[in-house]
PDB file of N, CA and C in Angstrom:
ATOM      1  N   UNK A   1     -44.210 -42.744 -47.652  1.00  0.00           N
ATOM      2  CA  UNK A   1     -43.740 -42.374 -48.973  1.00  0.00           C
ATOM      3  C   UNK A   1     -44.780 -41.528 -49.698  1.00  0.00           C
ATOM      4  N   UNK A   2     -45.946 -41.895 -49.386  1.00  0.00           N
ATOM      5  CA  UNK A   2     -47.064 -41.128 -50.120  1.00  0.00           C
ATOM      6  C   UNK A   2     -46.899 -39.808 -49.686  1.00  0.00           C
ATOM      7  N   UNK A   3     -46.657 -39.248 -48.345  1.00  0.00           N
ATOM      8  CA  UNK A   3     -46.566 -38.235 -48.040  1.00  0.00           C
ATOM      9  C   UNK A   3     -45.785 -37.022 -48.546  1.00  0.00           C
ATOM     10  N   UNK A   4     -44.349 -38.145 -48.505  1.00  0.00           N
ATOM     11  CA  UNK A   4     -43.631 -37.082 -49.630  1.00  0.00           C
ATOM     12  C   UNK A   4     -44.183 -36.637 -50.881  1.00  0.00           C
ATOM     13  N   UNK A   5     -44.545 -37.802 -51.446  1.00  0.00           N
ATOM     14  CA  UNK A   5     -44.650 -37.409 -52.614  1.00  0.00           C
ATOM     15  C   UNK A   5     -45.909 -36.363 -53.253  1.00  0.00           C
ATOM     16  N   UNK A   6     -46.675 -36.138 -51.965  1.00  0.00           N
ATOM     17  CA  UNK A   6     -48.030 -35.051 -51.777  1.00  0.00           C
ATOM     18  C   UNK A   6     -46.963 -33.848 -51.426  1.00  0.00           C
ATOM     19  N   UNK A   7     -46.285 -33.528 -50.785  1.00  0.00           N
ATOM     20  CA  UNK A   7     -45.750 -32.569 -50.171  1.00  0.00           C
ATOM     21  C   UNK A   7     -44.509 -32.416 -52.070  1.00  0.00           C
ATOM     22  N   UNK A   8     -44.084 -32.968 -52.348  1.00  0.00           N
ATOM     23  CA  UNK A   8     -43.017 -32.500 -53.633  1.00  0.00           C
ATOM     24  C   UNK A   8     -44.715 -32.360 -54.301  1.00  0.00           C
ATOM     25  N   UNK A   9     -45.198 -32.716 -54.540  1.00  0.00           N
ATOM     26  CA  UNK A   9     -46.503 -32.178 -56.102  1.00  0.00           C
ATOM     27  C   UNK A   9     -46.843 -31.114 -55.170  1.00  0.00           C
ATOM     28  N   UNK A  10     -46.616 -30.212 -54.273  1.00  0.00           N
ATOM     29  CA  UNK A  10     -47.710 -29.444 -53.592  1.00  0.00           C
ATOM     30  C   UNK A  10     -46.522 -28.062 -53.588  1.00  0.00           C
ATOM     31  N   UNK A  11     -45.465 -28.727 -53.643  1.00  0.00           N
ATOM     32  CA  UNK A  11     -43.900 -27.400 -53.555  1.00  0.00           C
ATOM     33  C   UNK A  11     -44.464 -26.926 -55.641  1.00  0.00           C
ATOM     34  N   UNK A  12     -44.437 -28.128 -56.255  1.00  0.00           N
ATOM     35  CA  UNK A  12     -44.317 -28.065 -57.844  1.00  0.00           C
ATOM     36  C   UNK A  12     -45.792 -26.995 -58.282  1.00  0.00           C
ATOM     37  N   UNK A  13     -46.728 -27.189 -57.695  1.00  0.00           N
ATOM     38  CA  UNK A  13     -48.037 -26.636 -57.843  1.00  0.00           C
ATOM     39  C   UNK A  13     -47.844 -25.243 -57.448  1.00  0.00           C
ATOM     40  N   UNK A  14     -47.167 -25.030 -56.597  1.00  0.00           N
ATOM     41  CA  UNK A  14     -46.912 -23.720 -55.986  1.00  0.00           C
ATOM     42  C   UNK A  14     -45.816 -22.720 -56.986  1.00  0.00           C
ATOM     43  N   UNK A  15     -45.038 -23.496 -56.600  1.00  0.00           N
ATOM     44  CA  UNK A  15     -44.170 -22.367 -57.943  1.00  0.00           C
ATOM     45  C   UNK A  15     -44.704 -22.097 -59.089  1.00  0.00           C
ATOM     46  N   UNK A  16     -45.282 -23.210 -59.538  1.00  0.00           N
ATOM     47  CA  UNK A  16     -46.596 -22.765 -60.649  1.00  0.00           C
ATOM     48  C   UNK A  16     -47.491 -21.479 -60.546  1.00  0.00           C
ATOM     49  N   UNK A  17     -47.641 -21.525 -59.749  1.00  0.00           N
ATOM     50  CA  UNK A  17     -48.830 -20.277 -59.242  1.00  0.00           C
ATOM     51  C   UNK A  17     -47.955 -18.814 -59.085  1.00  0.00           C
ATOM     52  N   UNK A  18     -46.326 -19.350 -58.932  1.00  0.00           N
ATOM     53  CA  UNK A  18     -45.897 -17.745 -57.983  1.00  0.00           C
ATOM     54  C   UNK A  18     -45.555 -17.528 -59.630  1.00  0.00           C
ATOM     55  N   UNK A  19     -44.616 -18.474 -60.384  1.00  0.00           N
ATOM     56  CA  UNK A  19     -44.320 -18.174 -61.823  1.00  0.00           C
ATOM     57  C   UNK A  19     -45.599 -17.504 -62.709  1.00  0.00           C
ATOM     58  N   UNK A  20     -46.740 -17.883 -62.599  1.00  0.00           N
ATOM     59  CA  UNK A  20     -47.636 -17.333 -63.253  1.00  0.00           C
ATOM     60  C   UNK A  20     -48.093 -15.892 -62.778  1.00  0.00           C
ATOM     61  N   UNK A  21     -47.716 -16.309 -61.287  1.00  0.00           N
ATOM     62  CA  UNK A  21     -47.960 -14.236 -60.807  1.00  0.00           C
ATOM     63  C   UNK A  21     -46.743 -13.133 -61.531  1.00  0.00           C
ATOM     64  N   UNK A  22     -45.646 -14.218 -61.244  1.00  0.00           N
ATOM     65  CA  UNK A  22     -44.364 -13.045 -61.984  1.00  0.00           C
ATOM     66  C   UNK A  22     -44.843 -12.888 -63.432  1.00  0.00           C
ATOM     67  N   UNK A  23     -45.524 -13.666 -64.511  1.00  0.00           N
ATOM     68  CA  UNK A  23     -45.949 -13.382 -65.696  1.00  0.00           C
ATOM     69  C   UNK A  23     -47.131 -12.466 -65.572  1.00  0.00           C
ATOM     70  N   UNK A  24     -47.996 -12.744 -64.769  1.00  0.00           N
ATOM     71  CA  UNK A  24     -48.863 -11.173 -65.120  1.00  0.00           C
ATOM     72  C   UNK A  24     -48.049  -9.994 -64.460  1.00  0.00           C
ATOM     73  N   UNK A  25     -47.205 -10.000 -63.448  1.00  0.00           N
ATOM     74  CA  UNK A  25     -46.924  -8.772 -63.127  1.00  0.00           C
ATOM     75  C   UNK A  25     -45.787  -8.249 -64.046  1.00  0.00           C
ATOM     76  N   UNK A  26     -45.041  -9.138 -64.796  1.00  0.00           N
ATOM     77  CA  UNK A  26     -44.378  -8.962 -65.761  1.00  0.00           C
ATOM     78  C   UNK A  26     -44.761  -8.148 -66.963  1.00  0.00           C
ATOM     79  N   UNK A  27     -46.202  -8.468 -67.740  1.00  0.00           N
ATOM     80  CA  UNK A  27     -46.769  -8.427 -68.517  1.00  0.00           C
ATOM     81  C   UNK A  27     -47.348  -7.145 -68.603  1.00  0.00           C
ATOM     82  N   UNK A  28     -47.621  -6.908 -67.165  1.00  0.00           N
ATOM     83  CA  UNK A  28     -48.555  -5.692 -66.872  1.00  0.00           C
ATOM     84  C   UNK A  28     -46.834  -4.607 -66.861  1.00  0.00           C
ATOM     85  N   UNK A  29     -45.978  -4.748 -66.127  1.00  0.00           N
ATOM     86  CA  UNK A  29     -45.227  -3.692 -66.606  1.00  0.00           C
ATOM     87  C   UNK A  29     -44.630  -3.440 -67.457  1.00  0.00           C
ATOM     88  N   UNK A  30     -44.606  -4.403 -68.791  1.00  0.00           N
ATOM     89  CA  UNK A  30     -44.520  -4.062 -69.751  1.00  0.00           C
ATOM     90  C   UNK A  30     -44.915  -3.056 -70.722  1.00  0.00           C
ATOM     91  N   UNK A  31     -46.741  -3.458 -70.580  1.00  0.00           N
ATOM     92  CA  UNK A  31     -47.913  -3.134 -70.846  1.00  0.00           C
ATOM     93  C   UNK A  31     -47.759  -0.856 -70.242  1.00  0.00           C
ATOM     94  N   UNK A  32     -47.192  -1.094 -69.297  1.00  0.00           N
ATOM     95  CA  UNK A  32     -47.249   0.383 -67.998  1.00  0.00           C
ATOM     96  C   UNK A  32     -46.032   0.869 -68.945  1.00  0.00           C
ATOM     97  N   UNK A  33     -45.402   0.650 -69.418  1.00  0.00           N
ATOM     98  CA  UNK A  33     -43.995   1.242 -69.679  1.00  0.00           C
ATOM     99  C   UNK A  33     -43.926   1.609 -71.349  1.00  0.00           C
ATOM    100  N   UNK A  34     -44.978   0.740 -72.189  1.00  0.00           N
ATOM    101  CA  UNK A  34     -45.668   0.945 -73.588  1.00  0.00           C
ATOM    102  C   UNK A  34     -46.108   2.160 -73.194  1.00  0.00           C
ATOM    103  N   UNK A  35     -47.176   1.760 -72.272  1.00  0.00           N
ATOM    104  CA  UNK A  35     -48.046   3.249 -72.379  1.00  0.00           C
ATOM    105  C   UNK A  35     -47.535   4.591 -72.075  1.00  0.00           C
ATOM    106  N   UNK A  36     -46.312   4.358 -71.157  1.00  0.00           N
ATOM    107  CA  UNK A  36     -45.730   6.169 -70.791  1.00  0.00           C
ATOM    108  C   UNK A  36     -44.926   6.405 -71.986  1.00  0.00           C
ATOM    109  N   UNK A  37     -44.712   5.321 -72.902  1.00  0.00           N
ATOM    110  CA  UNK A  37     -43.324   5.706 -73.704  1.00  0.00           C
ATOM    111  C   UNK A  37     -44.102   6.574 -75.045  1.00  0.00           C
ATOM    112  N   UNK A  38     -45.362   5.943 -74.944  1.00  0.00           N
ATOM    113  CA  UNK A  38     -46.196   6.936 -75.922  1.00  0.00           C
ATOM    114  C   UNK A  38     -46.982   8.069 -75.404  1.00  0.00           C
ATOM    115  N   UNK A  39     -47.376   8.057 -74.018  1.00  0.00           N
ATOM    116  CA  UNK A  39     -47.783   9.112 -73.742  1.00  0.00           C
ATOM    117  C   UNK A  39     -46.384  10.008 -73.840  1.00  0.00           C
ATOM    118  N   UNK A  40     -45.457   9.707 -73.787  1.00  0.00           N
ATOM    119  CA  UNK A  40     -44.270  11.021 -73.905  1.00  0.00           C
ATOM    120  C   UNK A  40     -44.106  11.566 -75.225  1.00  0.00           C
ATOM    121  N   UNK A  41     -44.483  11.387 -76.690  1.00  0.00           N
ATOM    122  CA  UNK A  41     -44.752  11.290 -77.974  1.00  0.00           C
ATOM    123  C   UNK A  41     -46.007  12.002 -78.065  1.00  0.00           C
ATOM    124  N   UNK A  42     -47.684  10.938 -77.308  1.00  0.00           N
ATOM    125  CA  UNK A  42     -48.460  11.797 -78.155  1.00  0.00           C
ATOM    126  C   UNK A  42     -48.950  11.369 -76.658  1.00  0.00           C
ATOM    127  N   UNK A  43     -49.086  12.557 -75.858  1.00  0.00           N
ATOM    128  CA  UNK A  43     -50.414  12.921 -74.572  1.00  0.00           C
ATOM    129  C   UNK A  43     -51.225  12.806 -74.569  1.00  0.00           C
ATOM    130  N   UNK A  44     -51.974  12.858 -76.340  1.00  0.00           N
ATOM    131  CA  UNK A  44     -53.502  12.596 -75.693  1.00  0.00           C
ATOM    132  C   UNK A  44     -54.020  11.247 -76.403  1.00  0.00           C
ATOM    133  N   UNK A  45     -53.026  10.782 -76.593  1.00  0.00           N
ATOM    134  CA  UNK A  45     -52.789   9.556 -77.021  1.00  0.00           C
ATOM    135  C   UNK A  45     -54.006   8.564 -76.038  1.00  0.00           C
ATOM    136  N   UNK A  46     -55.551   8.521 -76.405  1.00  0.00           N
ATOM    137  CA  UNK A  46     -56.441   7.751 -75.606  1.00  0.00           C
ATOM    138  C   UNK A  46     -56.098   6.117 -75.326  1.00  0.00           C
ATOM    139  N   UNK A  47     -55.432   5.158 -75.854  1.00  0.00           N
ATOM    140  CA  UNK A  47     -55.624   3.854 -75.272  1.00  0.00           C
ATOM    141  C   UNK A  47     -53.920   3.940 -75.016  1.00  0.00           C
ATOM    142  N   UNK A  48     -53.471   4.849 -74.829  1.00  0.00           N
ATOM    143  CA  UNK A  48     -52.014   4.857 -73.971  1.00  0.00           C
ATOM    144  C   UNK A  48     -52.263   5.525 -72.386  1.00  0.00           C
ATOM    145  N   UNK A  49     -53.277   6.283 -72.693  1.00  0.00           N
ATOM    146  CA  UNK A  49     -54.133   6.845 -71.350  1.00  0.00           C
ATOM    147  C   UNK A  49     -54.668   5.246 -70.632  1.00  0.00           C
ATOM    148  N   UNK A  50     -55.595   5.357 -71.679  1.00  0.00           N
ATOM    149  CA  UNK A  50     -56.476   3.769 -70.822  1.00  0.00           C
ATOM    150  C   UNK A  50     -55.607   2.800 -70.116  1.00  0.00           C
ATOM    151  N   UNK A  51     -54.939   2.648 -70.651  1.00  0.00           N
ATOM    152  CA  UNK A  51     -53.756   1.200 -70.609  1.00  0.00           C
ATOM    153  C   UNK A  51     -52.952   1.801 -69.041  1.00  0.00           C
ATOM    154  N   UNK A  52     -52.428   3.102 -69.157  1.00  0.00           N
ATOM    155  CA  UNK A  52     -52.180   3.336 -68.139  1.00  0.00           C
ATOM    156  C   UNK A  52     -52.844   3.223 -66.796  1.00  0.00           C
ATOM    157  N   UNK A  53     -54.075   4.009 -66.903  1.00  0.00           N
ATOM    158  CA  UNK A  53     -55.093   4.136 -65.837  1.00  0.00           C
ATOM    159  C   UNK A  53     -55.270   2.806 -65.144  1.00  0.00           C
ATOM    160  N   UNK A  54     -55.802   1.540 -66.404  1.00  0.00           N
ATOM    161  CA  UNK A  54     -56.354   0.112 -66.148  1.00  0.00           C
ATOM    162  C   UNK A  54     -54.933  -0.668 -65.229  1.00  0.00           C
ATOM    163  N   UNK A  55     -53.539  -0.439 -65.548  1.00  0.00           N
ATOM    164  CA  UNK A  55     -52.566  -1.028 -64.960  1.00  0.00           C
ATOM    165  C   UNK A  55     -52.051  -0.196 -63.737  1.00  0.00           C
ATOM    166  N   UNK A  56     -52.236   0.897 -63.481  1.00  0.00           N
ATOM    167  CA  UNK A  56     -52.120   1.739 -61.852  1.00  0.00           C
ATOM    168  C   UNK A  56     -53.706   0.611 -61.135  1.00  0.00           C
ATOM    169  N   UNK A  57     -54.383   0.504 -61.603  1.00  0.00           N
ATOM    170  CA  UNK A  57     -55.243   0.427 -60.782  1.00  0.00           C
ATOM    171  C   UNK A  57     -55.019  -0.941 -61.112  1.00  0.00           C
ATOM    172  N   UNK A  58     -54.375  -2.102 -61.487  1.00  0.00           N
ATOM    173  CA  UNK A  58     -54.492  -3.525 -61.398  1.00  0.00           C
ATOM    174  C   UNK A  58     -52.948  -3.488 -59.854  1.00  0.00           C
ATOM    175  N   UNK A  59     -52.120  -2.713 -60.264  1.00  0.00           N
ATOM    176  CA  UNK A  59     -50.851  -2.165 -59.186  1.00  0.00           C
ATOM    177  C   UNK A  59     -51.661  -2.292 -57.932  1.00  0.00           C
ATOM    178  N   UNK A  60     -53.109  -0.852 -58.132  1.00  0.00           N
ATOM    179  CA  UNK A  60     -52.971  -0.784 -56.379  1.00  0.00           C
ATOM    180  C   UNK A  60     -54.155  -2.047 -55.925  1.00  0.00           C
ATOM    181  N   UNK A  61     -54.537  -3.178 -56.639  1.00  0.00           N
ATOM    182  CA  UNK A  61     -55.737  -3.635 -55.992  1.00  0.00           C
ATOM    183  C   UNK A  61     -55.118  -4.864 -55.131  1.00  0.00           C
ATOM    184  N   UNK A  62     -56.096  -5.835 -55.275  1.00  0.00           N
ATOM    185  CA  UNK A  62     -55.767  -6.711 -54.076  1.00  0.00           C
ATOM    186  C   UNK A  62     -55.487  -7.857 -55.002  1.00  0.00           C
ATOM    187  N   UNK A  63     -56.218  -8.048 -56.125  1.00  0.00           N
ATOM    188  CA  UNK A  63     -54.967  -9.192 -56.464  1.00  0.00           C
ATOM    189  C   UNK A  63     -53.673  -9.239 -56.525  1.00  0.00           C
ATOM    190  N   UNK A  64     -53.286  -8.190 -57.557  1.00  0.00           N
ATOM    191  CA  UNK A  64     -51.597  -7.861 -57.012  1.00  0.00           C
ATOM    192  C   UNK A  64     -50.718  -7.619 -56.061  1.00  0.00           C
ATOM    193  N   UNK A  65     -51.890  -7.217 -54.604  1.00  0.00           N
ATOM    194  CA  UNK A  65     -51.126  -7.559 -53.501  1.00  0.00           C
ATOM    195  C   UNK A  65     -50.995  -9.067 -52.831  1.00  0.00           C
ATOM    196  N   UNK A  66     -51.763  -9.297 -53.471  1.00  0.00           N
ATOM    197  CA  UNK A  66     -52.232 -11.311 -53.292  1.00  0.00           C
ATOM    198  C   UNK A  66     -50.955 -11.989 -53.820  1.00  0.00           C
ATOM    199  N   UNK A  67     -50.292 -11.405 -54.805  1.00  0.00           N
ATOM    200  CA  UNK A  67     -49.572 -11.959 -55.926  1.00  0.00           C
ATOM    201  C   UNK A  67     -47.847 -11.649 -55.682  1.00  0.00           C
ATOM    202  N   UNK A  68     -48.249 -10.483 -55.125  1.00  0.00           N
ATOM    203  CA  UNK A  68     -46.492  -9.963 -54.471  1.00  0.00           C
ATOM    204  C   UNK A  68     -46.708  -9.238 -53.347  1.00  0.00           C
ATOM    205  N   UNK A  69     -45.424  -9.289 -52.869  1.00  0.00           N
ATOM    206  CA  UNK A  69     -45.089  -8.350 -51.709  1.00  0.00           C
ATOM    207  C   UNK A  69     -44.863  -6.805 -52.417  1.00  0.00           C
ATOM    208  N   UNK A  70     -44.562  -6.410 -53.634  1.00  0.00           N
ATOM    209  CA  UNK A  70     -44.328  -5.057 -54.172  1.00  0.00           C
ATOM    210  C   UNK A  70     -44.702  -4.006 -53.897  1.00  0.00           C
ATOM    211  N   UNK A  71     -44.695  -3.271 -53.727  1.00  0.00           N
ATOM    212  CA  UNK A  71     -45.296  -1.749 -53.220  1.00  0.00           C
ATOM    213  C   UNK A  71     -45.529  -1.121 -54.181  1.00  0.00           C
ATOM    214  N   UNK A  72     -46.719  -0.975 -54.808  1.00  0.00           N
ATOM    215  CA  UNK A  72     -47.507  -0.669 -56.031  1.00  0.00           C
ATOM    216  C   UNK A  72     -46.780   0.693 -56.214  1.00  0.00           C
ATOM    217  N   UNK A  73     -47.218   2.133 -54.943  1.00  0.00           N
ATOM    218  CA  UNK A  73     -46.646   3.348 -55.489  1.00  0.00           C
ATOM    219  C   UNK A  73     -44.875   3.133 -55.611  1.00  0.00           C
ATOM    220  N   UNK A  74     -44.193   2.487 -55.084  1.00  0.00           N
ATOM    221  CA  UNK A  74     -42.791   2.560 -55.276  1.00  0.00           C
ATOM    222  C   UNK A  74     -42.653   2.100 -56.754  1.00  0.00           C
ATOM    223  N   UNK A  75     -43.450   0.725 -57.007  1.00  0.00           N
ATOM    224  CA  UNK A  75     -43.359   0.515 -58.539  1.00  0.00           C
ATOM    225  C   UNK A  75     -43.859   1.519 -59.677  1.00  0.00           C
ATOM    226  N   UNK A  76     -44.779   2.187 -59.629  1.00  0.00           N
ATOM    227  CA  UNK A  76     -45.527   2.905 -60.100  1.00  0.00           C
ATOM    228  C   UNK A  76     -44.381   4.524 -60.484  1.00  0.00           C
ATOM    229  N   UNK A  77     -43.773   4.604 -59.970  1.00  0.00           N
ATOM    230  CA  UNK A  77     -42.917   5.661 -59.580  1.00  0.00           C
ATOM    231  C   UNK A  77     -41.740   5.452 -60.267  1.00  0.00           C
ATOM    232  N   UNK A  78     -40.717   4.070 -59.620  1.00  0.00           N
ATOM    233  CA  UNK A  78     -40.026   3.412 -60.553  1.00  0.00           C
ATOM    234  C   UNK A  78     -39.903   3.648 -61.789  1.00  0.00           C
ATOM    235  N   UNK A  79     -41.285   2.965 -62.320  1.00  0.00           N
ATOM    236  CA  UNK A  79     -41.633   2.890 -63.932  1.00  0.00           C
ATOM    237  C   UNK A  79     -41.507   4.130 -64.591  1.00  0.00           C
ATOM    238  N   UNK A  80     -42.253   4.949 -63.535  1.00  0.00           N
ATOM    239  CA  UNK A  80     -42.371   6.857 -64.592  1.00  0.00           C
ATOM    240  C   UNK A  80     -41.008   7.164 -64.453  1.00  0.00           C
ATOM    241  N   UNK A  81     -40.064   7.215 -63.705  1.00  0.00           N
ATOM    242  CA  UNK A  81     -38.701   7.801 -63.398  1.00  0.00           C
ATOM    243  C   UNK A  81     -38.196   7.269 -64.496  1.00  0.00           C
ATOM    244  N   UNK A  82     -38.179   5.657 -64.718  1.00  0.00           N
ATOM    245  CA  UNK A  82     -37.362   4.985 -65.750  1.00  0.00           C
ATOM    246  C   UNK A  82     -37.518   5.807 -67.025  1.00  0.00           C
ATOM    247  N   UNK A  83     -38.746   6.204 -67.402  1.00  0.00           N
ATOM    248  CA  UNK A  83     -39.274   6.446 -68.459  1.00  0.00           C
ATOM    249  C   UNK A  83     -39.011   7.663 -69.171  1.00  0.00           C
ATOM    250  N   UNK A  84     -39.157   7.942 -67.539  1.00  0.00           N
ATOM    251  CA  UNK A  84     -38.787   9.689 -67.937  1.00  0.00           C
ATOM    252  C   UNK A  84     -37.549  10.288 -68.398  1.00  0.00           C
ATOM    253  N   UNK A  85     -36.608   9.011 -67.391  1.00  0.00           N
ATOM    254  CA  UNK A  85     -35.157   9.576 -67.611  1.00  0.00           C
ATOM    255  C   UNK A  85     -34.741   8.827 -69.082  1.00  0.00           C
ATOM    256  N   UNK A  86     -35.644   7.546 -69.483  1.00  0.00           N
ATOM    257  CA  UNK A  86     -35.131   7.307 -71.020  1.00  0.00           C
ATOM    258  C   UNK A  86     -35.158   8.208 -72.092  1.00  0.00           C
ATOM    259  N   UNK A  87     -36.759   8.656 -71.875  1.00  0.00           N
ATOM    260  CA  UNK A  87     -36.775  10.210 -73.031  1.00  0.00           C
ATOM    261  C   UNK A  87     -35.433  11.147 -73.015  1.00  0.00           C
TER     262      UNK A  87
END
């Protein structure tokens, strides 16, 4: 019985961890999709630059590949298309 009940707290701990990855990767494309919607307004718009730069490069590193299976440039691409075609 103990066993189960290590193996259910160990399923519960886990989704914990994947839910908290979907919140930063959530967060961060939020964050990616702020920043193009003002770089389309004002270009030289500096912490819409930054914000961008800092979240391509959180996309291509290794925590976020740690965190999902996603394909950073397909997302990355995604996001500008969305953006572009909202303007």
């Amino acid at each position: 019985m103990y066993e189960n009940q290590k193996n259910v707290h160990s399923i519960e701990v886990d989704d914990t961890y994947i839910e908290l990855g979907n919140a930063i990767i959530l967060q961060a494309v939020k964050d990616y999709r702020r920043a193009l919607k003002k770089l389309e307004k004002f270009p030289e718009d500096y912490m819409a630059r930054r914000t961008k730069r800092e979240v391509e490069r959180f996309f291509r590193g290794s925590f976020f590949s740690a965190i999902t299976n996603l394909h950073p440039e397909v997302l990355i691409k995604k996001l500008n298309d969305e953006v572009e075609n909202y303007a």
